[in-house]
PDB file of N, CA and C in Angstrom:
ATOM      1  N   UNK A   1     -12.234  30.082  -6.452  1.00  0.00           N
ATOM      2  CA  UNK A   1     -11.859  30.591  -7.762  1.00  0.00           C
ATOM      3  C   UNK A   1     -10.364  30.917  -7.745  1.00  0.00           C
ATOM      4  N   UNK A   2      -9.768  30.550  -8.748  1.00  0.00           N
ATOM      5  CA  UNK A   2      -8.292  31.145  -8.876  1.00  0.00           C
ATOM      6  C   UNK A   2      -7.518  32.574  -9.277  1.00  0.00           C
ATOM      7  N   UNK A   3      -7.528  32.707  -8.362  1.00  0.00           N
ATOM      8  CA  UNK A   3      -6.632  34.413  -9.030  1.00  0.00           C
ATOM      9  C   UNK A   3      -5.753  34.221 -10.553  1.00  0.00           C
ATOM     10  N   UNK A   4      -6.390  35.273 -11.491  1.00  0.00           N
ATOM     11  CA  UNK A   4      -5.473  35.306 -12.274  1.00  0.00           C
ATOM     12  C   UNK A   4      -4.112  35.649 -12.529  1.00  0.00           C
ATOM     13  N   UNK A   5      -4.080  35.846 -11.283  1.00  0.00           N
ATOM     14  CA  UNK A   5      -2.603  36.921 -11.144  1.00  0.00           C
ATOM     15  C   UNK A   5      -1.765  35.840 -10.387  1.00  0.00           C
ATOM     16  N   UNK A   6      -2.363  34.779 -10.165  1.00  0.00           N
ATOM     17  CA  UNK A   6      -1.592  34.036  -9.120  1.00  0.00           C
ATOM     18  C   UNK A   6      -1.545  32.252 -10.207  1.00  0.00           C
ATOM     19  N   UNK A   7      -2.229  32.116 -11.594  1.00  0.00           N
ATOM     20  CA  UNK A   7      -2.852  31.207 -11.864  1.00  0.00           C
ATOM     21  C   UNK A   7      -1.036  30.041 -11.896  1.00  0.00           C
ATOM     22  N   UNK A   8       0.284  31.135 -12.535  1.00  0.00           N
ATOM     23  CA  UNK A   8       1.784  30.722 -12.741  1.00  0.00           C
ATOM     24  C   UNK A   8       1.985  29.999 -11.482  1.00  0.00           C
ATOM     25  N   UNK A   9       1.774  30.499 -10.189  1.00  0.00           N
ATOM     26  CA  UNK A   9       1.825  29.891  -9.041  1.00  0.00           C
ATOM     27  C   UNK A   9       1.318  28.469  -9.032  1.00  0.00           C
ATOM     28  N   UNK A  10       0.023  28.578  -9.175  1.00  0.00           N
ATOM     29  CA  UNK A  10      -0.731  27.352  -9.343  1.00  0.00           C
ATOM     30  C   UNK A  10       0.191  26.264  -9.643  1.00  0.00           C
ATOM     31  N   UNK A  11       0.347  26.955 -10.975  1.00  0.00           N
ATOM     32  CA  UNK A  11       0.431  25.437 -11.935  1.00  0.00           C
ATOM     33  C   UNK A  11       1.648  25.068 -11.863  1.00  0.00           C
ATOM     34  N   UNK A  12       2.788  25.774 -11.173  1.00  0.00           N
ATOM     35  CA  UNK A  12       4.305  25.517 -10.618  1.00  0.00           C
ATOM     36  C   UNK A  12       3.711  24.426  -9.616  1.00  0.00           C
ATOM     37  N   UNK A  13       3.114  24.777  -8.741  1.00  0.00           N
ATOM     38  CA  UNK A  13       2.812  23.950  -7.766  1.00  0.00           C
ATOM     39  C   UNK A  13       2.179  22.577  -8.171  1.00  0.00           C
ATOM     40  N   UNK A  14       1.280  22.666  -9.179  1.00  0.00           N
ATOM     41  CA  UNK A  14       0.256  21.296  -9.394  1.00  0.00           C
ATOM     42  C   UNK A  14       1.976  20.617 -10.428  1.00  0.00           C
ATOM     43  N   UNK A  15       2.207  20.706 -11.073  1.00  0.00           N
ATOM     44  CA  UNK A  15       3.345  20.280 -11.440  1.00  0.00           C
ATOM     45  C   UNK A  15       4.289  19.878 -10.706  1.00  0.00           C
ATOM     46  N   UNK A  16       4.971  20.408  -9.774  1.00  0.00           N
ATOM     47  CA  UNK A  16       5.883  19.951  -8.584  1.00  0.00           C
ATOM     48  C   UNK A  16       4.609  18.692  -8.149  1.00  0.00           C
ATOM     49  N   UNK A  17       3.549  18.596  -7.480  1.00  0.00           N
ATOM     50  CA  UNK A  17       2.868  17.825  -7.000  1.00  0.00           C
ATOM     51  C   UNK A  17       2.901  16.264  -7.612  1.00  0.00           C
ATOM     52  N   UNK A  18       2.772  16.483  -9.600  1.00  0.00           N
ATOM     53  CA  UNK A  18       2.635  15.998 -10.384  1.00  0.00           C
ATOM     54  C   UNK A  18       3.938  15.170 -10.229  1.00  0.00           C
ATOM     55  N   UNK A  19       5.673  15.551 -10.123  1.00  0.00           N
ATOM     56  CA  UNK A  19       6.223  14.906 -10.633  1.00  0.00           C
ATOM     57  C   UNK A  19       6.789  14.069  -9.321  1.00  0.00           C
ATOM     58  N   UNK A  20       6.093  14.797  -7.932  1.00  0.00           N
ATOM     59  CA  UNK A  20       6.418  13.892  -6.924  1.00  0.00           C
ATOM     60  C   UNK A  20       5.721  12.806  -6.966  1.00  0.00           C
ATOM     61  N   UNK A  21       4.279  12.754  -7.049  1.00  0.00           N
ATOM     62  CA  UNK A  21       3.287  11.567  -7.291  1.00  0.00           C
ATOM     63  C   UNK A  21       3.651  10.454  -8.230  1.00  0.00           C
ATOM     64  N   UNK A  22       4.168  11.457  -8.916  1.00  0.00           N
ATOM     65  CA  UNK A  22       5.533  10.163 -10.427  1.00  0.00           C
ATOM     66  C   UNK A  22       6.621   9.167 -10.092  1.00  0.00           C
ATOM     67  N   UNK A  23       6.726   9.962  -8.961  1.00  0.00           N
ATOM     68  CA  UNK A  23       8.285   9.694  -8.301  1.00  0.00           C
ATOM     69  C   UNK A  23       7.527   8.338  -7.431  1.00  0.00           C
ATOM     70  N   UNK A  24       6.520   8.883  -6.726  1.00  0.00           N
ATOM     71  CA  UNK A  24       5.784   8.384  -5.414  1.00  0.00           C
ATOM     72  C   UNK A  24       5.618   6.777  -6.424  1.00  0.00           C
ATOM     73  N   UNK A  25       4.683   6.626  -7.426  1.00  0.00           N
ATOM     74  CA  UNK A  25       4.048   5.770  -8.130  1.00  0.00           C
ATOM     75  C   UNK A  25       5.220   4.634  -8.115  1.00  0.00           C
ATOM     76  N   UNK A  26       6.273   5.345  -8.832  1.00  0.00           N
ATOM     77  CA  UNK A  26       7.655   4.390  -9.548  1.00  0.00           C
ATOM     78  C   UNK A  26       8.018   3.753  -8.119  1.00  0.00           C
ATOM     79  N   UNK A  27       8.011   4.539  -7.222  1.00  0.00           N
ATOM     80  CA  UNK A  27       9.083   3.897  -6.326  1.00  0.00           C
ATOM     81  C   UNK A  27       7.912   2.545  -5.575  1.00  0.00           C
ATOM     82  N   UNK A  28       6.883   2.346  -5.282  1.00  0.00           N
ATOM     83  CA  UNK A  28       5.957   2.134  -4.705  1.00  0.00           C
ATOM     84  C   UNK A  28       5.916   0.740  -4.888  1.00  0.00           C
ATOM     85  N   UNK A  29       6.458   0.403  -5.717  1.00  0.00           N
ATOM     86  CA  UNK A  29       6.871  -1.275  -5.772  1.00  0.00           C
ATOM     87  C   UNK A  29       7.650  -1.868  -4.869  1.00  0.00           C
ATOM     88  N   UNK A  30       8.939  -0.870  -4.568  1.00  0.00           N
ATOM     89  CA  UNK A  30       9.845  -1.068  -3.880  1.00  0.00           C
ATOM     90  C   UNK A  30       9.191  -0.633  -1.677  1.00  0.00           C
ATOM     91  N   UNK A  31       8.325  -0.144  -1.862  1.00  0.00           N
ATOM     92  CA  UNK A  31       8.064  -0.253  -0.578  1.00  0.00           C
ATOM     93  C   UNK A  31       7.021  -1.553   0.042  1.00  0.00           C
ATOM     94  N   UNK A  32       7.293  -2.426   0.615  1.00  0.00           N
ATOM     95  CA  UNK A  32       6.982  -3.571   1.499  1.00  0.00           C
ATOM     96  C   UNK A  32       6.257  -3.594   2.834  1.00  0.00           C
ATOM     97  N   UNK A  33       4.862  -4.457   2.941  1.00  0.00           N
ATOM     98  CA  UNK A  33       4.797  -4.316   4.366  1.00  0.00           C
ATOM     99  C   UNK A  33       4.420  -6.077   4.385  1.00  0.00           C
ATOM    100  N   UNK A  34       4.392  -5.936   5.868  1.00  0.00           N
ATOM    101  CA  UNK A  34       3.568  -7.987   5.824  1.00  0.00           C
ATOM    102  C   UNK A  34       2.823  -8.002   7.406  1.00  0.00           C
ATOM    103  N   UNK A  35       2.406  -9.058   7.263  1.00  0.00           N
ATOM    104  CA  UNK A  35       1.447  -9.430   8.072  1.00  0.00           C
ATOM    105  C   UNK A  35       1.461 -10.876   8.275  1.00  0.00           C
ATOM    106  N   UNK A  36       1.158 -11.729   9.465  1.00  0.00           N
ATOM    107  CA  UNK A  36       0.989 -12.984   9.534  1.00  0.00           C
ATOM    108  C   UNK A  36      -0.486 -12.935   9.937  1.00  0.00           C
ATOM    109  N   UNK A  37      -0.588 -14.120  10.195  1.00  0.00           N
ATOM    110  CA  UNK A  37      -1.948 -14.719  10.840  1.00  0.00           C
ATOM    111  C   UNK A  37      -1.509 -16.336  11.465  1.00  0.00           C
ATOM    112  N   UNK A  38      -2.195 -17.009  12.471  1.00  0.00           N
ATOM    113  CA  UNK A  38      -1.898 -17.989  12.675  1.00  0.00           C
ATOM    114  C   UNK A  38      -0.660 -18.267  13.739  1.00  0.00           C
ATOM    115  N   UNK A  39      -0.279 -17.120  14.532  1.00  0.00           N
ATOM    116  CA  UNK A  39       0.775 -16.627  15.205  1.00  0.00           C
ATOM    117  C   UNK A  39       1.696 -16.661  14.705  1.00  0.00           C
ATOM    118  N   UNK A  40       1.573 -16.267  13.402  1.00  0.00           N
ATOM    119  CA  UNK A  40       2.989 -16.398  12.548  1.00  0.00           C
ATOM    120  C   UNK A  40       3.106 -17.742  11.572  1.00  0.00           C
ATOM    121  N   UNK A  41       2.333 -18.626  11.324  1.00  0.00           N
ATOM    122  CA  UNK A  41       2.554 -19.414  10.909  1.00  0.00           C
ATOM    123  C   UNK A  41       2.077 -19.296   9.220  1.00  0.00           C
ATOM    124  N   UNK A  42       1.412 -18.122   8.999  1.00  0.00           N
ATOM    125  CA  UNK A  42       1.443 -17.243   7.713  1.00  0.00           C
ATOM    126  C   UNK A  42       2.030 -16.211   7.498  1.00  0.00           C
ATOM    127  N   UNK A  43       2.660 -15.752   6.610  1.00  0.00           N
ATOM    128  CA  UNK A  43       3.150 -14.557   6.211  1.00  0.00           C
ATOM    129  C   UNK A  43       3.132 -13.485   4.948  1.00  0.00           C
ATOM    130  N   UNK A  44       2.374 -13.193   5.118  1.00  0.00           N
ATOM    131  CA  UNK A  44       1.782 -12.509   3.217  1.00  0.00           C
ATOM    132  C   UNK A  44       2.728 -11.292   3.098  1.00  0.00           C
ATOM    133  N   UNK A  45       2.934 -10.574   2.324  1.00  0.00           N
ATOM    134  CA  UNK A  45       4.600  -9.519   1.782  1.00  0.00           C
ATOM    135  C   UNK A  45       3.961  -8.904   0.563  1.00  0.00           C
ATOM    136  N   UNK A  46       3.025  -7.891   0.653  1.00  0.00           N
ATOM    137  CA  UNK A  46       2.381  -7.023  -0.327  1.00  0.00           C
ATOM    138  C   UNK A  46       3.676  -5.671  -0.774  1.00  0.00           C
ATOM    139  N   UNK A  47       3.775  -5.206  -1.551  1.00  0.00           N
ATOM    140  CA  UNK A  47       4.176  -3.918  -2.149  1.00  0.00           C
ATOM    141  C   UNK A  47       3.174  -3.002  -1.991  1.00  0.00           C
ATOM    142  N   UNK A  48       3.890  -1.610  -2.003  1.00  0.00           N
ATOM    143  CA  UNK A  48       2.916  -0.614  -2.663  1.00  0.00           C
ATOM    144  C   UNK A  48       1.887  -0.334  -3.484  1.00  0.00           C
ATOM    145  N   UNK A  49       1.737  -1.010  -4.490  1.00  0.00           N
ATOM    146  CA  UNK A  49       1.504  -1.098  -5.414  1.00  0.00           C
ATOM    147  C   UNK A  49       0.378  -2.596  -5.217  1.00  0.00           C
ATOM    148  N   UNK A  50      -0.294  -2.490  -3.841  1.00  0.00           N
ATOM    149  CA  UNK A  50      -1.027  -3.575  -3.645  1.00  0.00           C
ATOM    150  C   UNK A  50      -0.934  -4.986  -4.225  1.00  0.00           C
ATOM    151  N   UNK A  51       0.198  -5.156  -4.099  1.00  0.00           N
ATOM    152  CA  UNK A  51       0.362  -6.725  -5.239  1.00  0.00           C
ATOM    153  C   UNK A  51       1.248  -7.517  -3.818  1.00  0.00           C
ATOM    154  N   UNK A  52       0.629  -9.109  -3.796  1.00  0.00           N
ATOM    155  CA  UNK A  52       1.193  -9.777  -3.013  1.00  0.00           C
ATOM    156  C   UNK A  52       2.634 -10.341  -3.935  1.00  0.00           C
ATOM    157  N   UNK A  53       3.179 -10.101  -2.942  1.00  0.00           N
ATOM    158  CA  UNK A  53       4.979 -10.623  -3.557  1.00  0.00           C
ATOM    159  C   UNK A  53       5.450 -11.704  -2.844  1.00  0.00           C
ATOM    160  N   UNK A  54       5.203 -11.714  -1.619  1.00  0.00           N
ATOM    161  CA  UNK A  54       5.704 -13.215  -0.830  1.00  0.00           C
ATOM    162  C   UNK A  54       4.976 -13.742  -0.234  1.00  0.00           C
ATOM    163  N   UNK A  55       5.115 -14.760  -0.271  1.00  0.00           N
ATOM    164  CA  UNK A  55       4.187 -16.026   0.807  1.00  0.00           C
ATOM    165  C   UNK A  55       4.912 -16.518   1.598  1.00  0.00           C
ATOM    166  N   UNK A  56       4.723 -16.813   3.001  1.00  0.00           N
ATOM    167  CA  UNK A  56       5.626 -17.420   3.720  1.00  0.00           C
ATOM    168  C   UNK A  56       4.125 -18.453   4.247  1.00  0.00           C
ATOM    169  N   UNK A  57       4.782 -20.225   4.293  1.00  0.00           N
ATOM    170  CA  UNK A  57       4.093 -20.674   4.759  1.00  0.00           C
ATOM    171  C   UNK A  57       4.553 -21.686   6.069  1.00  0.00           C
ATOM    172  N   UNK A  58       4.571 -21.960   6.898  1.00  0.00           N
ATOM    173  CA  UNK A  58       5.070 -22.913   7.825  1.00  0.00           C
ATOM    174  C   UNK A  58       4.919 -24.311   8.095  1.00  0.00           C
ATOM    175  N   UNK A  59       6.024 -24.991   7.476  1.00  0.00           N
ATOM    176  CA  UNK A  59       5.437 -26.516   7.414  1.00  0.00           C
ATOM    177  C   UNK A  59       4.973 -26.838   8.050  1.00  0.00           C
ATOM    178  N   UNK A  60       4.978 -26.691   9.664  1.00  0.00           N
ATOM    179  CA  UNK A  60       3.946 -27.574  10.299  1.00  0.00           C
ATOM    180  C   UNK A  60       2.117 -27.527  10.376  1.00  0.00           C
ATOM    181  N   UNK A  61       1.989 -26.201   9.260  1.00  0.00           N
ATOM    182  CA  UNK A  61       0.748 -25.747   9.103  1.00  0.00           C
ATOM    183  C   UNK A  61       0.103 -26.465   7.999  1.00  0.00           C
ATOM    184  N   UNK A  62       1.313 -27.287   7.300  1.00  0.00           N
ATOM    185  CA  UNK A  62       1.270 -27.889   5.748  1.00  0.00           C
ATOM    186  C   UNK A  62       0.859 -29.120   6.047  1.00  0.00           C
ATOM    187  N   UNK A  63       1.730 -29.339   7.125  1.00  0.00           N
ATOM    188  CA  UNK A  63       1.765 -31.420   7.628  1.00  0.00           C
ATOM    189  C   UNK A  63       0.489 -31.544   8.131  1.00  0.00           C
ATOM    190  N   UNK A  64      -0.175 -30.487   8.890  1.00  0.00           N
ATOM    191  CA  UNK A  64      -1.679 -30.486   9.359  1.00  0.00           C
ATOM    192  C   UNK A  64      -2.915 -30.952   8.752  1.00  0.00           C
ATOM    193  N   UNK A  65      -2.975 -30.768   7.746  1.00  0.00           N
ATOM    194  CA  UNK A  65      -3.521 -31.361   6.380  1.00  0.00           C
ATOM    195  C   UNK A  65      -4.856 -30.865   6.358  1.00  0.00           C
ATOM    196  N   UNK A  66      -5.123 -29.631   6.956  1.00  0.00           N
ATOM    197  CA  UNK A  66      -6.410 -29.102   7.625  1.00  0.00           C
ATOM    198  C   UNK A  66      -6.400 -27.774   6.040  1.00  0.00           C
ATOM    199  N   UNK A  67      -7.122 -28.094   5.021  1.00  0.00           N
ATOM    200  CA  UNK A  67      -6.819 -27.280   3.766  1.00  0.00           C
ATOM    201  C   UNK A  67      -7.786 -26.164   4.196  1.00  0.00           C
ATOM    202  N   UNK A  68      -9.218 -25.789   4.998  1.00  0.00           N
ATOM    203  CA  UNK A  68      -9.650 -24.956   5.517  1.00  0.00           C
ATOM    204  C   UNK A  68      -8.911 -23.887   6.187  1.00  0.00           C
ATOM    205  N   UNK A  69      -8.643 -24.476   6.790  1.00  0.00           N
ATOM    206  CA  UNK A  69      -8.129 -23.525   8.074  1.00  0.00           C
ATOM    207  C   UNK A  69      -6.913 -22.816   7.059  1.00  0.00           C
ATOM    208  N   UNK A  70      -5.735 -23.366   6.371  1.00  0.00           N
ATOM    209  CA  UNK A  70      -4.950 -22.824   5.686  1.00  0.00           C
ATOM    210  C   UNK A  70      -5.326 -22.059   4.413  1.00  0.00           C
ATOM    211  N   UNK A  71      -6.627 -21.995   3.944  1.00  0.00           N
ATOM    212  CA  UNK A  71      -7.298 -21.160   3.428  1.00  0.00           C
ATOM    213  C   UNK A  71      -7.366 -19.199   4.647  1.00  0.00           C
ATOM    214  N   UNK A  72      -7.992 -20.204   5.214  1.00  0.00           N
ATOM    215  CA  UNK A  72      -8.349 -18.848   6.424  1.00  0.00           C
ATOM    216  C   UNK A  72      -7.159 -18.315   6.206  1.00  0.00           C
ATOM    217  N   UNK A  73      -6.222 -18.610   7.164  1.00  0.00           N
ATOM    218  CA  UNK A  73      -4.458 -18.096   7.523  1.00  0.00           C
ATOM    219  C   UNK A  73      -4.068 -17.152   6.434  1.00  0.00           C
ATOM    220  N   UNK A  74      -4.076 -18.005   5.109  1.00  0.00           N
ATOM    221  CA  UNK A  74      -3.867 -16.845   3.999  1.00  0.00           C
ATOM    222  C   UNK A  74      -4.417 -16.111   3.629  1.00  0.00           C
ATOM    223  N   UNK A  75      -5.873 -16.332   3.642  1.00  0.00           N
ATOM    224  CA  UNK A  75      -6.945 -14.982   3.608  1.00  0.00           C
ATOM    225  C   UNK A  75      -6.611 -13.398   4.397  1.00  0.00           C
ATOM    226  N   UNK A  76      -6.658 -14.578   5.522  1.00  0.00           N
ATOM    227  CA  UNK A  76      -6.358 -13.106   6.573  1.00  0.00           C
ATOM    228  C   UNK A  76      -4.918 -12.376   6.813  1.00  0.00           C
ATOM    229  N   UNK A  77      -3.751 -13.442   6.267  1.00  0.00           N
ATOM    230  CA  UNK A  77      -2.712 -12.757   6.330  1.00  0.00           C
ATOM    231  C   UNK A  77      -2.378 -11.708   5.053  1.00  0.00           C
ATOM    232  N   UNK A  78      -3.197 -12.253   4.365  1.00  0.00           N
ATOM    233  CA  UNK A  78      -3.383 -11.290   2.564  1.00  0.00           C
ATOM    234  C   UNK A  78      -3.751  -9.984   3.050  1.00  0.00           C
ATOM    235  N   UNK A  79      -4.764 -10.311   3.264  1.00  0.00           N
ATOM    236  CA  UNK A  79      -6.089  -8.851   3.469  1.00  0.00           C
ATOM    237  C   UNK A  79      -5.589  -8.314   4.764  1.00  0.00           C
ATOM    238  N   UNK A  80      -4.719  -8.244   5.394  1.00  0.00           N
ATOM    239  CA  UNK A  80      -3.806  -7.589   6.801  1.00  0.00           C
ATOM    240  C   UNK A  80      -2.777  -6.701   6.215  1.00  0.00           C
ATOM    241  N   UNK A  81      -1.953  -7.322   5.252  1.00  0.00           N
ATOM    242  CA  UNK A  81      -0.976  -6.649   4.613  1.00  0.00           C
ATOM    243  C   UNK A  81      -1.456  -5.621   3.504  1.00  0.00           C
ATOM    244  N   UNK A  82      -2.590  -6.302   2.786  1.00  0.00           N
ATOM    245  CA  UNK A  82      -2.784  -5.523   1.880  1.00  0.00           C
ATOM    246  C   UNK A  82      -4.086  -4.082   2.355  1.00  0.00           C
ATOM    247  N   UNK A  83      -4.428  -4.007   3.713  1.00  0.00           N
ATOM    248  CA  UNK A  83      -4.426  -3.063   4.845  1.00  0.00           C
ATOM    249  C   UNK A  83      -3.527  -1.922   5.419  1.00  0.00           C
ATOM    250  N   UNK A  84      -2.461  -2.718   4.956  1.00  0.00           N
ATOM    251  CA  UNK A  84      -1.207  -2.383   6.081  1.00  0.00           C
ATOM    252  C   UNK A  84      -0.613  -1.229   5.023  1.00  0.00           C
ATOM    253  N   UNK A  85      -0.810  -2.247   3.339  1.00  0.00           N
ATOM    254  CA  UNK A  85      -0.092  -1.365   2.444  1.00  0.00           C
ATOM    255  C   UNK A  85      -1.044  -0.377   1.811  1.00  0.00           C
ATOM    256  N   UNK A  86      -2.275  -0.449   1.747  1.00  0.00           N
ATOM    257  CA  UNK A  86      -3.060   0.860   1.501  1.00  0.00           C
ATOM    258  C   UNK A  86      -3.077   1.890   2.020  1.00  0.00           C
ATOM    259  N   UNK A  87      -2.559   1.749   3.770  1.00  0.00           N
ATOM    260  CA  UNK A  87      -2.930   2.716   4.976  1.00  0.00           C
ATOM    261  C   UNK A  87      -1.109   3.278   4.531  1.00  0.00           C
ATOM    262  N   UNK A  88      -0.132   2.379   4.022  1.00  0.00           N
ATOM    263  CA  UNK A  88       1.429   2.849   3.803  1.00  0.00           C
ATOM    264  C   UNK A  88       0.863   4.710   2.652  1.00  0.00           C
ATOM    265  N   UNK A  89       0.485   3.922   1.826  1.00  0.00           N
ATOM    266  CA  UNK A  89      -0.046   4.947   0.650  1.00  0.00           C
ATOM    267  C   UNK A  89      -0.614   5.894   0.820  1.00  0.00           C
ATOM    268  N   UNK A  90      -1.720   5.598   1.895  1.00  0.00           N
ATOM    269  CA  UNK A  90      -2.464   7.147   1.940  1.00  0.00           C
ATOM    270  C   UNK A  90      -2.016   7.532   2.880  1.00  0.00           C
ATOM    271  N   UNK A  91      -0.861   7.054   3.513  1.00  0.00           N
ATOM    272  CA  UNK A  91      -0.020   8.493   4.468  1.00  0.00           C
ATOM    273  C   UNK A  91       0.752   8.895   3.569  1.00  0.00           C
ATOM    274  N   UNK A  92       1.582   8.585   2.721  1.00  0.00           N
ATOM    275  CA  UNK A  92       2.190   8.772   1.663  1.00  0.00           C
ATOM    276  C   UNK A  92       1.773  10.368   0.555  1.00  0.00           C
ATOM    277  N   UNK A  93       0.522   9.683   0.168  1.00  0.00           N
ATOM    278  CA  UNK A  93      -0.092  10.588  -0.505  1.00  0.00           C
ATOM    279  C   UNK A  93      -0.798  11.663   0.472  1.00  0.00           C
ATOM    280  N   UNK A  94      -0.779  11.796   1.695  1.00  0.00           N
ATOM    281  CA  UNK A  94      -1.106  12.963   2.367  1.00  0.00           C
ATOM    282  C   UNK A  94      -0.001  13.932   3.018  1.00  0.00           C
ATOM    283  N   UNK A  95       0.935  13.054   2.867  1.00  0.00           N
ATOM    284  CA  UNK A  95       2.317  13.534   3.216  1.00  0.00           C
ATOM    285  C   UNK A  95       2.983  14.499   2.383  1.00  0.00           C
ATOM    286  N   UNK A  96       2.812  13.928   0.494  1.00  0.00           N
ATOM    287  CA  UNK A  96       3.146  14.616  -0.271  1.00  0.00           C
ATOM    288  C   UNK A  96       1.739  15.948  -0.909  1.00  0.00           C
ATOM    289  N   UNK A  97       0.780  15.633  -0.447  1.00  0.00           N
ATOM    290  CA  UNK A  97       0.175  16.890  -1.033  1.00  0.00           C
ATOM    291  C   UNK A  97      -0.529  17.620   0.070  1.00  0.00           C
ATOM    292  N   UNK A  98       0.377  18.095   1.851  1.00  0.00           N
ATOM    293  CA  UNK A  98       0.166  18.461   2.676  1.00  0.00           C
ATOM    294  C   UNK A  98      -1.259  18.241   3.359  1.00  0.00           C
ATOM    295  N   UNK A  99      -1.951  16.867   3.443  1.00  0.00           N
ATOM    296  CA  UNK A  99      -3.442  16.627   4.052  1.00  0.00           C
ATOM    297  C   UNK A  99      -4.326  17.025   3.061  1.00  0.00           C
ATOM    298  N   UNK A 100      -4.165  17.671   2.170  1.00  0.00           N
ATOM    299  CA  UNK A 100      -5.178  17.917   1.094  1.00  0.00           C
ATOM    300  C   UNK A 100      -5.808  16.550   1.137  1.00  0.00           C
ATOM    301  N   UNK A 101      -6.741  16.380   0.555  1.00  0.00           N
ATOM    302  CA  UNK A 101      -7.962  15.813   0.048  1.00  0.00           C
ATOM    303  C   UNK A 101      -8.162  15.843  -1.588  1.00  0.00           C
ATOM    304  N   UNK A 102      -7.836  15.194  -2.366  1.00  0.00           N
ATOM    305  CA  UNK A 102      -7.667  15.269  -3.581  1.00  0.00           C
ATOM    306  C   UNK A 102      -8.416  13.430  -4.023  1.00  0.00           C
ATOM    307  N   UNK A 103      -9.122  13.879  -4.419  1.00  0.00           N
ATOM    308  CA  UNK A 103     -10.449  12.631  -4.624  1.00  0.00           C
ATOM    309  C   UNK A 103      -9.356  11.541  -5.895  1.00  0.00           C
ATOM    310  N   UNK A 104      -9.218  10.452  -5.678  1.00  0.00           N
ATOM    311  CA  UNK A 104      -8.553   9.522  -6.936  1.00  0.00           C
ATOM    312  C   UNK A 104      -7.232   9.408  -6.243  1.00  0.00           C
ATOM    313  N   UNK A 105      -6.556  10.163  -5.542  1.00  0.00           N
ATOM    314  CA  UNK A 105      -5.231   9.708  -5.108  1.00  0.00           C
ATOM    315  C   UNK A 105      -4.893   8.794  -4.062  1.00  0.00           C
ATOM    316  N   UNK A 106      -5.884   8.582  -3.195  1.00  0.00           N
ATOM    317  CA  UNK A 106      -6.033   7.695  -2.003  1.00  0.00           C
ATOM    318  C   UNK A 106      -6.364   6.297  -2.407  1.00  0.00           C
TER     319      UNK A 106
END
């Protein structure tokens, strides 16, 4: 339960929280992670903001003509990064609201 005497506190605080998470959101495009697969011969380049932004592919994976397997490579180099950039976020978001546990922000 919240003290009434303390409720100004609160809501200074959920506000500060509020306009870092604002801050956190905007910038979150601009943070990058990647991943290969294939010893490198894939390269997937997700944002924050879980969205794939680059593809890197390696011609000699192209000249191979093996359209399976280069299915795989990008599968797994996708879903590595976009791993890489969920796990970026929820340190992010535990960073800014001190380990709290706040259900929807993760």
């Amino acid at each position: 339960m919240i003290n009434p005497l303390n409720a100004g506190g609160f809501l200074k605080q959920a506000r500060i929280l509020q306009e870092k998470m604002a801050k956190f959101q905007s910038e979150a495009g601009f943070k990058k992670v990647s991943a290969t697969s294939g010893g490198g011969m894939v390269q997937a380049t997700v944002n924050g903001k879980q969205e794939l932004v680059e593809l890197k592919i390696e011609s000699e994976i192209l000249q191979a003509q093996d359209s399976d397997m280069l299915k795989d490579l990008i599968i797994a180099a996708v879903n590595e990064a976009l791993k890489k950039s969920k796990d970026l976020v929820g340190e992010e978001i535990k960073s800014l609201t001190g380990g709290l546990n706040i259900p929807g922000l993760s």
